[in-house]
PDB file of N, CA and C in Angstrom:
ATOM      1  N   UNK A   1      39.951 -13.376  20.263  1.00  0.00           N
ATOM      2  CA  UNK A   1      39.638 -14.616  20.954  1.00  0.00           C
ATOM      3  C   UNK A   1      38.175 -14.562  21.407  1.00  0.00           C
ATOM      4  N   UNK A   2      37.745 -15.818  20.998  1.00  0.00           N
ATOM      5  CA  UNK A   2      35.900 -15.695  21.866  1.00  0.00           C
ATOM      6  C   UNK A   2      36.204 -16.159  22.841  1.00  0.00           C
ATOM      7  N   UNK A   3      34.773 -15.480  23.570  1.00  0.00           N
ATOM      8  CA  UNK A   3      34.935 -15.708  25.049  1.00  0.00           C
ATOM      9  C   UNK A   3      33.862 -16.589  25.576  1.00  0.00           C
ATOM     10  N   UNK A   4      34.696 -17.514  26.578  1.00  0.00           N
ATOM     11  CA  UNK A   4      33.293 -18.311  27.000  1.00  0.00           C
ATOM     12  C   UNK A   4      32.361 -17.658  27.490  1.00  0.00           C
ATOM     13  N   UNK A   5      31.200 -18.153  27.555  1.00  0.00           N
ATOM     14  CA  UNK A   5      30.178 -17.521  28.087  1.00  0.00           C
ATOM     15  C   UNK A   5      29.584 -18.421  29.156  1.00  0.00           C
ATOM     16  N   UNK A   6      29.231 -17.781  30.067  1.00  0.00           N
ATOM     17  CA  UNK A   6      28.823 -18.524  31.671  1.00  0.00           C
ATOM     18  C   UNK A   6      27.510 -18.237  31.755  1.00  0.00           C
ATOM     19  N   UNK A   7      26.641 -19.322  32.385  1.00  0.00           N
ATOM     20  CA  UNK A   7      25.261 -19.484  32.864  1.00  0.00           C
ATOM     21  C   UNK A   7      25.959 -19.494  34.419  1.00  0.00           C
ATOM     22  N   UNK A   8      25.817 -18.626  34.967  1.00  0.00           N
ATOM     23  CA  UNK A   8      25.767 -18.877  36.868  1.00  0.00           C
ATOM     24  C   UNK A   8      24.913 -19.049  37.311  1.00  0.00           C
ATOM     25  N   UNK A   9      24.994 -20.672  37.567  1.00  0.00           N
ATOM     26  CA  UNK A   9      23.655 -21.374  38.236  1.00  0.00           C
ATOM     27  C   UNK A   9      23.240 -21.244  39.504  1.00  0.00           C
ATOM     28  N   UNK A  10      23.955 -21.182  40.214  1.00  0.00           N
ATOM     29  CA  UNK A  10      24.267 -20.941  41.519  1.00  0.00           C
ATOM     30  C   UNK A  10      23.612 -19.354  42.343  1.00  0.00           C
ATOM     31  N   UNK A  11      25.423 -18.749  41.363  1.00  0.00           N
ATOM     32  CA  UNK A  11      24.632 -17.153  42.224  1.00  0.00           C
ATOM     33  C   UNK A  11      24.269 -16.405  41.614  1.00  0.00           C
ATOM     34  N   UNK A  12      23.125 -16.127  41.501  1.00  0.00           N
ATOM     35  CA  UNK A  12      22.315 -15.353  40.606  1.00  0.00           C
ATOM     36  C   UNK A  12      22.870 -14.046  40.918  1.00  0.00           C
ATOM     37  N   UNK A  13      22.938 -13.628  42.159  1.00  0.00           N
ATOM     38  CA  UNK A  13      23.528 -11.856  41.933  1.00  0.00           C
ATOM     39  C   UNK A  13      24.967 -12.066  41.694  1.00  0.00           C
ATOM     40  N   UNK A  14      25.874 -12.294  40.999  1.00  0.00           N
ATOM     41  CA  UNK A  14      26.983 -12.016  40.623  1.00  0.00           C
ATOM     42  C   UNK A  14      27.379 -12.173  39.607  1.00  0.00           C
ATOM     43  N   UNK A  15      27.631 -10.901  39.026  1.00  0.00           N
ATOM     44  CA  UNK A  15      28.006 -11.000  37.619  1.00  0.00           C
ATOM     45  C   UNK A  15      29.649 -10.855  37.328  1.00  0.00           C
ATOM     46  N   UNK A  16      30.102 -11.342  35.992  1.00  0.00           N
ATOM     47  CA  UNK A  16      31.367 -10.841  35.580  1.00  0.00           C
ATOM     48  C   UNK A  16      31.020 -10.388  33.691  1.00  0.00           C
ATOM     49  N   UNK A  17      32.108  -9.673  34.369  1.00  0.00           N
ATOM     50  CA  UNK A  17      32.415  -8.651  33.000  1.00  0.00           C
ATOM     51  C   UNK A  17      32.954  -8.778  32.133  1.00  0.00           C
ATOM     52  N   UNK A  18      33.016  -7.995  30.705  1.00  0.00           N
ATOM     53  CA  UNK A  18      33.945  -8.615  29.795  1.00  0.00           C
ATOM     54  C   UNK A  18      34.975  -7.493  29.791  1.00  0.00           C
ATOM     55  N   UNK A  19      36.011  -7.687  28.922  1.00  0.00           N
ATOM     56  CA  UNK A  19      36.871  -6.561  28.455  1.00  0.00           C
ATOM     57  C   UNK A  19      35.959  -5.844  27.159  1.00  0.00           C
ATOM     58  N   UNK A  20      35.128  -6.458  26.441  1.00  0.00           N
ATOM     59  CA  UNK A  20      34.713  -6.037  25.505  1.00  0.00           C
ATOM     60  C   UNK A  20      33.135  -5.522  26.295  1.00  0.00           C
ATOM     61  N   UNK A  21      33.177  -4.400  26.652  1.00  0.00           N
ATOM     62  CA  UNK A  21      31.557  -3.476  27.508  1.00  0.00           C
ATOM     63  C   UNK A  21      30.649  -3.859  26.531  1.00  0.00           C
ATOM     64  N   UNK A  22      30.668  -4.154  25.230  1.00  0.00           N
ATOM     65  CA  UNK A  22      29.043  -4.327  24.381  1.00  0.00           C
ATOM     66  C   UNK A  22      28.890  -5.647  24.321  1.00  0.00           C
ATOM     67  N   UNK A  23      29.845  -6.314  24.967  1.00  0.00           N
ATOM     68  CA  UNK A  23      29.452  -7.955  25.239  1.00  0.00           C
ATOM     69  C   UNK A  23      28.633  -8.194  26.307  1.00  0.00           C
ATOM     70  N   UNK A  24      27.769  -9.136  26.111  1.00  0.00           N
ATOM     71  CA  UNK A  24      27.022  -9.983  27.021  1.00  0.00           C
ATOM     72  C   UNK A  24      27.540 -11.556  27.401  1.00  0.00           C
ATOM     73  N   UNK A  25      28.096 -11.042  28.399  1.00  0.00           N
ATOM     74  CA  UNK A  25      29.056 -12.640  28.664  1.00  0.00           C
ATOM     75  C   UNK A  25      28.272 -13.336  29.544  1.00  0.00           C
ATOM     76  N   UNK A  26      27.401 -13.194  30.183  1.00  0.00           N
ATOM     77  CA  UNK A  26      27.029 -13.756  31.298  1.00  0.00           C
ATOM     78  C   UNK A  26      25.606 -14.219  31.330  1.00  0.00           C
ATOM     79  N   UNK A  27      24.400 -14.507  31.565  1.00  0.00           N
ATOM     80  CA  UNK A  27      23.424 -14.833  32.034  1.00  0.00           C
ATOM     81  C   UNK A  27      23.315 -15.720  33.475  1.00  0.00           C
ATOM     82  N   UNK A  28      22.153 -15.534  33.933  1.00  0.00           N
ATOM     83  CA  UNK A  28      21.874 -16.158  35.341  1.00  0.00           C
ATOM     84  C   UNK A  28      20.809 -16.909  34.787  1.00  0.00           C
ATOM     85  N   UNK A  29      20.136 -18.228  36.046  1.00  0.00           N
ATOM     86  CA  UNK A  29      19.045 -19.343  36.263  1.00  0.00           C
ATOM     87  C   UNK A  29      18.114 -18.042  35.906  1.00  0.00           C
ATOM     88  N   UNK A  30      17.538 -16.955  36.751  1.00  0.00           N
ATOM     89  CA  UNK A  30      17.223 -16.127  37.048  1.00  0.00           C
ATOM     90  C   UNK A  30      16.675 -15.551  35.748  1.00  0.00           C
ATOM     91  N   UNK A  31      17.539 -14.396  35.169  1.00  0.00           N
ATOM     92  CA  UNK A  31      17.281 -13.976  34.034  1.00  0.00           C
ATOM     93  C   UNK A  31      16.970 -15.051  32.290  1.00  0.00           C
ATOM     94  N   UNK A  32      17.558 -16.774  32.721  1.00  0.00           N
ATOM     95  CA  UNK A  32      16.770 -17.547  31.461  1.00  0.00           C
ATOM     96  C   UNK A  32      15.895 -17.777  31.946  1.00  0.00           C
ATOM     97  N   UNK A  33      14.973 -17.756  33.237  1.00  0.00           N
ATOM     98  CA  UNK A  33      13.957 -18.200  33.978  1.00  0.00           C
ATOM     99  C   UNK A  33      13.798 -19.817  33.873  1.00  0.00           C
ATOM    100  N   UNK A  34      14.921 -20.094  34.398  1.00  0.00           N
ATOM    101  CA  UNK A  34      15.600 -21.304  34.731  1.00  0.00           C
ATOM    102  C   UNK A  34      15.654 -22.068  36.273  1.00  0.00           C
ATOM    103  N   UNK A  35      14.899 -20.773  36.967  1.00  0.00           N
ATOM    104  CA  UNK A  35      15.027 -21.018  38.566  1.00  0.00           C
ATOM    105  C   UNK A  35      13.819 -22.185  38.463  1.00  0.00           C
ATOM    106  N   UNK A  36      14.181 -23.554  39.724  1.00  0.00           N
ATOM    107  CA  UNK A  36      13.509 -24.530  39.791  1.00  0.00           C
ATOM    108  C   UNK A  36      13.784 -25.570  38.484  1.00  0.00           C
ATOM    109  N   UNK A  37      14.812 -25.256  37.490  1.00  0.00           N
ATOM    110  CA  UNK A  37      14.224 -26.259  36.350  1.00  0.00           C
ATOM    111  C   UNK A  37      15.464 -26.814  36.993  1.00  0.00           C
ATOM    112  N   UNK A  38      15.075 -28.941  36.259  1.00  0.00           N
ATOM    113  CA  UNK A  38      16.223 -29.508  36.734  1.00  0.00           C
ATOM    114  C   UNK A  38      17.392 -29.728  36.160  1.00  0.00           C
ATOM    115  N   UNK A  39      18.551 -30.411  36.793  1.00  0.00           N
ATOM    116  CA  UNK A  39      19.886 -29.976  36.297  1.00  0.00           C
ATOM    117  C   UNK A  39      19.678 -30.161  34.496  1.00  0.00           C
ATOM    118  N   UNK A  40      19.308 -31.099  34.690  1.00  0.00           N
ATOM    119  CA  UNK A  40      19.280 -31.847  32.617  1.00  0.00           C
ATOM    120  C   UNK A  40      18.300 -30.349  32.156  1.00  0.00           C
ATOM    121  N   UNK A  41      17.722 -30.061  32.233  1.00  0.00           N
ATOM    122  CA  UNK A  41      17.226 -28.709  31.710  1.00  0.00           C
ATOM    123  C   UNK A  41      18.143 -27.763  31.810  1.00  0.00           C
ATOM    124  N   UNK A  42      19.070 -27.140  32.598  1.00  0.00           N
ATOM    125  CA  UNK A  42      20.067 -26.405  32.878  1.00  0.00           C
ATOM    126  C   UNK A  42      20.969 -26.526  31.823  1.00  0.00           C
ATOM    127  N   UNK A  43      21.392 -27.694  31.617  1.00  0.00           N
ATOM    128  CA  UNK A  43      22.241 -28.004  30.708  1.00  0.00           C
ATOM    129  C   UNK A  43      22.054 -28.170  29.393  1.00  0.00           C
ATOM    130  N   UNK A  44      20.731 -28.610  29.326  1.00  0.00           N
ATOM    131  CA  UNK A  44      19.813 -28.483  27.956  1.00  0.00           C
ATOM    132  C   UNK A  44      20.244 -26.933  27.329  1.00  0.00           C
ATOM    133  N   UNK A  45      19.658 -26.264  28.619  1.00  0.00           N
ATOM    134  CA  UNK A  45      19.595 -24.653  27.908  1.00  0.00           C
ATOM    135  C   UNK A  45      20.847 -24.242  27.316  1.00  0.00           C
ATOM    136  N   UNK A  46      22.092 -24.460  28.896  1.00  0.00           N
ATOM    137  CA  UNK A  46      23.823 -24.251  28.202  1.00  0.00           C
ATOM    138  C   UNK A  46      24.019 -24.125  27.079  1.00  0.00           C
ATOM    139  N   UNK A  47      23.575 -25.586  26.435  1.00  0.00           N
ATOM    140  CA  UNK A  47      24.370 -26.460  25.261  1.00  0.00           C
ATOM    141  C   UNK A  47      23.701 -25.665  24.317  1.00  0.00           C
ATOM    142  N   UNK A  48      22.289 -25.533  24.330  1.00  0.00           N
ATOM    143  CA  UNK A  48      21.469 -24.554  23.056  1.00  0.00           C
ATOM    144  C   UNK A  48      21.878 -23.299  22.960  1.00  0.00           C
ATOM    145  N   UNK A  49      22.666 -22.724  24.253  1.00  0.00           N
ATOM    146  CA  UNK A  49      22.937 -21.228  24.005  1.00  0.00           C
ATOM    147  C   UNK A  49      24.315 -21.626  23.970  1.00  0.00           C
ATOM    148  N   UNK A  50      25.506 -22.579  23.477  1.00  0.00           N
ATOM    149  CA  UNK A  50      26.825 -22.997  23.921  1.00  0.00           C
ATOM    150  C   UNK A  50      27.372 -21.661  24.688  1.00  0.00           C
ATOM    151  N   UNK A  51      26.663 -21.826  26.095  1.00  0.00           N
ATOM    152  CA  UNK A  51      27.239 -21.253  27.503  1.00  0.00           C
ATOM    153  C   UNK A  51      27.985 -22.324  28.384  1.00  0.00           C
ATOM    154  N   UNK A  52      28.836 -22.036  29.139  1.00  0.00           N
ATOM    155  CA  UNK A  52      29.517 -23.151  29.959  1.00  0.00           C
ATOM    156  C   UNK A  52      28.898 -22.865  31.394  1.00  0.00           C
ATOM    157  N   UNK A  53      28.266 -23.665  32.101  1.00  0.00           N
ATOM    158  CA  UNK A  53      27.547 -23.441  33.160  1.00  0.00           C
ATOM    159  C   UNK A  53      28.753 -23.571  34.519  1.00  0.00           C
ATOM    160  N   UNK A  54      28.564 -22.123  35.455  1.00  0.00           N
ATOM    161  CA  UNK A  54      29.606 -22.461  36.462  1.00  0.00           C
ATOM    162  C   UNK A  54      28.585 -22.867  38.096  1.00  0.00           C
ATOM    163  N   UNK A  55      28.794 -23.693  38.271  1.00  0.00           N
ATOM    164  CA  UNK A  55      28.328 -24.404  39.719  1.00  0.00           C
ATOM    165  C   UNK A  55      28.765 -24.770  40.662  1.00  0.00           C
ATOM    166  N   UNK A  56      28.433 -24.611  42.083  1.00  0.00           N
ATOM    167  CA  UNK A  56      29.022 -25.170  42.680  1.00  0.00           C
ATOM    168  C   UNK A  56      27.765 -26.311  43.343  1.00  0.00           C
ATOM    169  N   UNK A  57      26.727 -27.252  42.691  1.00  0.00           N
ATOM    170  CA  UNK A  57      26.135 -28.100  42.326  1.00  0.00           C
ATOM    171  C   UNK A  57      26.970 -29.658  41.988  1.00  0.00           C
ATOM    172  N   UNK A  58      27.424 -30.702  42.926  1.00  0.00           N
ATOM    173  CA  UNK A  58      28.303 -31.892  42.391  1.00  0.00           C
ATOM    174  C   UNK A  58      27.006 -32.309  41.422  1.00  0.00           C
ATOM    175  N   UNK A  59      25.690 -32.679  41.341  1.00  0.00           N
ATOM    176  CA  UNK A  59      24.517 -33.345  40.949  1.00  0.00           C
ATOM    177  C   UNK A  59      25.499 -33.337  39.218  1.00  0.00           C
ATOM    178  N   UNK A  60      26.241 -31.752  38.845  1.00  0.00           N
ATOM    179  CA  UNK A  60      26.322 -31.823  37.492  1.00  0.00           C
ATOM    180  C   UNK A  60      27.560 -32.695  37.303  1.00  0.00           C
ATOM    181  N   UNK A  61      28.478 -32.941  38.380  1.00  0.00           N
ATOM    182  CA  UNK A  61      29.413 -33.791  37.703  1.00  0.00           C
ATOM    183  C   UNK A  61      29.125 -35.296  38.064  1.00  0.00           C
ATOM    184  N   UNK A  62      28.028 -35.504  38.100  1.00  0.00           N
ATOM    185  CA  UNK A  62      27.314 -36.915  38.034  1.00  0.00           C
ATOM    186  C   UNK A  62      26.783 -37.272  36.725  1.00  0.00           C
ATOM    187  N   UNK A  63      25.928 -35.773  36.293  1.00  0.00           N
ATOM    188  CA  UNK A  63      25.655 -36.117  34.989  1.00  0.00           C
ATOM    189  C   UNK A  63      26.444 -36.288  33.990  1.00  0.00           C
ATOM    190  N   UNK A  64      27.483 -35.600  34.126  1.00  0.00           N
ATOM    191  CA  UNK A  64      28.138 -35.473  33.132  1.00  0.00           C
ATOM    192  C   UNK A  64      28.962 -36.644  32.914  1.00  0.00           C
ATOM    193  N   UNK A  65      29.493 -37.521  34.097  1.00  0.00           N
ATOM    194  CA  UNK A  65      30.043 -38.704  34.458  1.00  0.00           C
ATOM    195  C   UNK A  65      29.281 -39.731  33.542  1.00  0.00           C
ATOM    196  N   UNK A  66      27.756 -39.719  33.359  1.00  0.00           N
ATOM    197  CA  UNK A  66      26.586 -40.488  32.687  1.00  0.00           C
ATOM    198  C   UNK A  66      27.610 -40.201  30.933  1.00  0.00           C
ATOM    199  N   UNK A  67      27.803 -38.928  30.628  1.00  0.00           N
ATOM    200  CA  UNK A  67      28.037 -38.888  28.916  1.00  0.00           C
ATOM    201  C   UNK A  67      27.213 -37.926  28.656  1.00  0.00           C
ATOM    202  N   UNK A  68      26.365 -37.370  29.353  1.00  0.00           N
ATOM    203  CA  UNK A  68      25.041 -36.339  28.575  1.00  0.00           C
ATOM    204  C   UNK A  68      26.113 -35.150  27.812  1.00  0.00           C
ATOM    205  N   UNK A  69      25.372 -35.024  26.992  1.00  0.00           N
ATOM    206  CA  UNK A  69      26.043 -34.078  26.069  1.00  0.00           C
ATOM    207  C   UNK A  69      25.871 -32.464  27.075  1.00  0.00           C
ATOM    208  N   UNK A  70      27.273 -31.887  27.132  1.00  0.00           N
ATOM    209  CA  UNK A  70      27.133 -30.380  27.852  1.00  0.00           C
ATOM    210  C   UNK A  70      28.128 -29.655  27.076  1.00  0.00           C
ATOM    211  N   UNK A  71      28.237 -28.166  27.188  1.00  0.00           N
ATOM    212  CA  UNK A  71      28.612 -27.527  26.917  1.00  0.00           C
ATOM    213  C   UNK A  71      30.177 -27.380  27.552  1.00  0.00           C
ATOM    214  N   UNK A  72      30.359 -27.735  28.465  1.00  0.00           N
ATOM    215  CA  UNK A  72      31.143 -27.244  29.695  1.00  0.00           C
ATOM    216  C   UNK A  72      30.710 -26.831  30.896  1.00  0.00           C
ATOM    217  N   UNK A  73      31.355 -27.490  32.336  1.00  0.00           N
ATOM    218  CA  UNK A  73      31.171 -27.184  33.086  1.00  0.00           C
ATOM    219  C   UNK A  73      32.024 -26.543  33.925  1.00  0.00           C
ATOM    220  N   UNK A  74      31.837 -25.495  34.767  1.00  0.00           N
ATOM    221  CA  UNK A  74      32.967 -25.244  35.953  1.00  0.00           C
ATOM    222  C   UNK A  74      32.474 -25.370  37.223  1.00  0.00           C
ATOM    223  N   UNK A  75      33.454 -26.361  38.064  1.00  0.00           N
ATOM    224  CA  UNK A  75      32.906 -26.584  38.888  1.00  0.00           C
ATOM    225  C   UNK A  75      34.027 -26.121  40.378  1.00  0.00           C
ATOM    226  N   UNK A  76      32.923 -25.575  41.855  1.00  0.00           N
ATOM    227  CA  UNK A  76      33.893 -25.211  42.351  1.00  0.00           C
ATOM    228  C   UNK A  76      33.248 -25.702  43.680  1.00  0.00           C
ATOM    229  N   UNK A  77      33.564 -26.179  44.820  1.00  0.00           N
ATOM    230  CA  UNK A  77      32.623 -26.402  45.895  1.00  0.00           C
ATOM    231  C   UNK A  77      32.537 -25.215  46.702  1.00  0.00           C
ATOM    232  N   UNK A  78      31.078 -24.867  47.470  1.00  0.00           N
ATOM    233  CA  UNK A  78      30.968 -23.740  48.218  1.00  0.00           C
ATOM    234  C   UNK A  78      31.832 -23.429  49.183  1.00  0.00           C
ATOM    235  N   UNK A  79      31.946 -21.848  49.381  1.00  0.00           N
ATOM    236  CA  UNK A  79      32.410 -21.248  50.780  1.00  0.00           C
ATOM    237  C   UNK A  79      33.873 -21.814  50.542  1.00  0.00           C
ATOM    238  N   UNK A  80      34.384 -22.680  49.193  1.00  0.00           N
ATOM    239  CA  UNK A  80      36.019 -22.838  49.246  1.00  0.00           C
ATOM    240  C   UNK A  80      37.105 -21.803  48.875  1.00  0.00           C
ATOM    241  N   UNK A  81      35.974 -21.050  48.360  1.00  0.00           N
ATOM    242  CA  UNK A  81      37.349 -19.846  47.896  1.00  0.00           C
ATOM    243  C   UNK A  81      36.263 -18.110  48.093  1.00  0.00           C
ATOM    244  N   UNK A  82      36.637 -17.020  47.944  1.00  0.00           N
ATOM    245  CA  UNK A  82      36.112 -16.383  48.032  1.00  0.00           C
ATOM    246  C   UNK A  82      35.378 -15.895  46.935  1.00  0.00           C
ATOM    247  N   UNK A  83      34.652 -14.872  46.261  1.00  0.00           N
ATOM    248  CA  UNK A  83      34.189 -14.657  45.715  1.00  0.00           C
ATOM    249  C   UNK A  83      35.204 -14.317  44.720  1.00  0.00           C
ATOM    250  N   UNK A  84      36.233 -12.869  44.900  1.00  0.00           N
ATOM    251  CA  UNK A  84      37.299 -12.905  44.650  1.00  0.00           C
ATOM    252  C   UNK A  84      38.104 -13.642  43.729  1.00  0.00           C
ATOM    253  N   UNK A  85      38.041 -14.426  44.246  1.00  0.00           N
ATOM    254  CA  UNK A  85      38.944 -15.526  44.114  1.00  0.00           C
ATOM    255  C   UNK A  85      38.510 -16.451  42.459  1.00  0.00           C
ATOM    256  N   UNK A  86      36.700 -16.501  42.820  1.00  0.00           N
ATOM    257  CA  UNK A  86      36.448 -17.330  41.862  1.00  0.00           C
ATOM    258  C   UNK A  86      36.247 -16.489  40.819  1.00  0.00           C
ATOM    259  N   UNK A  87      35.947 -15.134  41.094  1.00  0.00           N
ATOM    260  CA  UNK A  87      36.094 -14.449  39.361  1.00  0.00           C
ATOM    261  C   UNK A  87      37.290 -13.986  39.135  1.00  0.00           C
ATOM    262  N   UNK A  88      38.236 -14.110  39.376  1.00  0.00           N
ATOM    263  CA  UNK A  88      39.736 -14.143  39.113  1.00  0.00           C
ATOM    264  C   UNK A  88      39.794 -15.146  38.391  1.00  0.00           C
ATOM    265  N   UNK A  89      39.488 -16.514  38.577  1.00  0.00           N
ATOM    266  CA  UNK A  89      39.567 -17.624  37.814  1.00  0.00           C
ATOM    267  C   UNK A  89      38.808 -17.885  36.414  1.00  0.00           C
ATOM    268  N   UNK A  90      37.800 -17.294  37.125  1.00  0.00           N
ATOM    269  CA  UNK A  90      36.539 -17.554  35.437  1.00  0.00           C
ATOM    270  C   UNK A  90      37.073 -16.448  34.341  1.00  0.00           C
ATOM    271  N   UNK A  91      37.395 -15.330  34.845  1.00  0.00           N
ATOM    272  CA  UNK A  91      38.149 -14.993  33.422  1.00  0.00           C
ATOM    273  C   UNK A  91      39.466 -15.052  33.362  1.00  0.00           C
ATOM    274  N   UNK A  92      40.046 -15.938  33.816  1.00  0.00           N
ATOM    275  CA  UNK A  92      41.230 -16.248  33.554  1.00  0.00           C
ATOM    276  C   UNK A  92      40.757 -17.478  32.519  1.00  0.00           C
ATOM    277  N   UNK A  93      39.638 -18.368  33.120  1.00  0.00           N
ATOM    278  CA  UNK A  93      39.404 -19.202  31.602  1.00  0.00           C
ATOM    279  C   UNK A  93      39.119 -18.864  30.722  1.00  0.00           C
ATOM    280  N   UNK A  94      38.373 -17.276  31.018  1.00  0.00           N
ATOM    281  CA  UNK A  94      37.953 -16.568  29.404  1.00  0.00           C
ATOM    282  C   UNK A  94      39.027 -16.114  29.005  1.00  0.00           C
ATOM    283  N   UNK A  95      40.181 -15.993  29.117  1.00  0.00           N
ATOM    284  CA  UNK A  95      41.318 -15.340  28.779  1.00  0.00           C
ATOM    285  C   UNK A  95      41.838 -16.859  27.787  1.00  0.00           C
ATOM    286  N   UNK A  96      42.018 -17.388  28.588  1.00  0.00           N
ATOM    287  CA  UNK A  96      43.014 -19.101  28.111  1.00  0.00           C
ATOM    288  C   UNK A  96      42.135 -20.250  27.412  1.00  0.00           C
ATOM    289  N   UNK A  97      41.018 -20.473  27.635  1.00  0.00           N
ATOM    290  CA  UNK A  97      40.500 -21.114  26.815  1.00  0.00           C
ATOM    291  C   UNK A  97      39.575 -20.599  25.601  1.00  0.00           C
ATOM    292  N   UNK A  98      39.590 -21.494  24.426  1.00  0.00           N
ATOM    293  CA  UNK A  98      38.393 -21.456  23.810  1.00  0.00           C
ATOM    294  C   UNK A  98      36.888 -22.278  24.076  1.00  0.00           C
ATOM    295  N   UNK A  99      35.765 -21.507  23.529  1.00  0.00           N
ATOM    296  CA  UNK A  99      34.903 -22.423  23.929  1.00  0.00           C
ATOM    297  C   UNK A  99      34.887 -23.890  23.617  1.00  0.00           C
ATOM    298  N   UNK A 100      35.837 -24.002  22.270  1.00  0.00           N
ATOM    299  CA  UNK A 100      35.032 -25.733  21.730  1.00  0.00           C
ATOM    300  C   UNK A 100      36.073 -26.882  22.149  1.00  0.00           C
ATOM    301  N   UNK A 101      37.144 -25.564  23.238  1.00  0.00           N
ATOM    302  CA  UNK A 101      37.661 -26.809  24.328  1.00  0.00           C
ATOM    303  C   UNK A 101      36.845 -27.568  25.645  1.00  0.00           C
ATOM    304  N   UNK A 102      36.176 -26.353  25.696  1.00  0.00           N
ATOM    305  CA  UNK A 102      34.942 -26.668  27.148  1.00  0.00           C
ATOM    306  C   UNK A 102      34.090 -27.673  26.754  1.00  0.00           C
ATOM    307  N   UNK A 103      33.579 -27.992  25.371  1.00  0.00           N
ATOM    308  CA  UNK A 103      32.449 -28.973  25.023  1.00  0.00           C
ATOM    309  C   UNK A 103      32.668 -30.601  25.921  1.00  0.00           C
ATOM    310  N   UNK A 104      32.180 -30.767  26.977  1.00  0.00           N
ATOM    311  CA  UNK A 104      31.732 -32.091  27.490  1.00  0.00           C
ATOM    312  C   UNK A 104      33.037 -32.275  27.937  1.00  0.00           C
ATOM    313  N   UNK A 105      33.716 -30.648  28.642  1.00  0.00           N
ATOM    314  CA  UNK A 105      34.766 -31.296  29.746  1.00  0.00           C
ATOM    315  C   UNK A 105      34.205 -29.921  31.390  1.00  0.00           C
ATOM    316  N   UNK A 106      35.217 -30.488  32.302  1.00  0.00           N
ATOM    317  CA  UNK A 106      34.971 -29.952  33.481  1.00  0.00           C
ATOM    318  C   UNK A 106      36.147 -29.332  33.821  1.00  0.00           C
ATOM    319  N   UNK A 107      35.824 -28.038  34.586  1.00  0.00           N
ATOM    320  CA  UNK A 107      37.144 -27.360  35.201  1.00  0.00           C
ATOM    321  C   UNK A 107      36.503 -27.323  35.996  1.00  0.00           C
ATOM    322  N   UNK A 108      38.195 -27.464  37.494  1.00  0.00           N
ATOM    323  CA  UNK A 108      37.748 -26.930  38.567  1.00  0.00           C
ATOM    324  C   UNK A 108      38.385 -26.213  39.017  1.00  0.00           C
ATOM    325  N   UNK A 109      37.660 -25.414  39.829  1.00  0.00           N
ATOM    326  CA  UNK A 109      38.536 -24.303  40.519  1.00  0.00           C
ATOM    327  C   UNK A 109      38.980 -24.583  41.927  1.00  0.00           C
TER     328      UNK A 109
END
């Protein structure tokens, strides 16, 4: 099964892991040097690297409300769940979904 792959827009220090150690599942704003660019650039990048961007940013489910073409989004609002909590969930979507279900839909956590 492929695994989605996450842009964490949000928190740059937190990473998640794969089951597969020579995978690179993850990137940060940070490491695409993405910090300061705006959301439509964010998502620009996603869609070119088909990463599913996880945020807790509403601005993206405005855009996405517009039709702009995205990769996938996950969306979760701050301080609602613990940290815990939310990477329990994100690879539980890497577990259950495929990526070319995520194309230009939203999960929330």
């Amino acid at each position: 099964m492929q695994l989605i792959q996450l842009l964490l827009y949000y928190i740059a220090n937190i990473y998640v892991t794969c089951k597969d150690a020579s995978a690179h599942c993850y990137t940060t704003s940070a490491e695409a040097l993405l910090i300061g660019a705006s959301d439509e650039q964010q998502l620009g990048y996603a869609l070119s690297e088909k990463r599913v961007i996880f945020t807790f940013d509403d601005d993206f489910l405005s855009l996405a409300a517009t039709g702009i073409e995205h990769s996938g989004i996950i969306y979760t609002r701050q301080q609602r769940q613990s940290i815990g909590k939310i990477i329990s969930d994100l690879v539980l979507i890497w577990e259950c979904l495929e990526p070319e279900y995520m194309y230009k839909k939203i999960e929330f956590l």
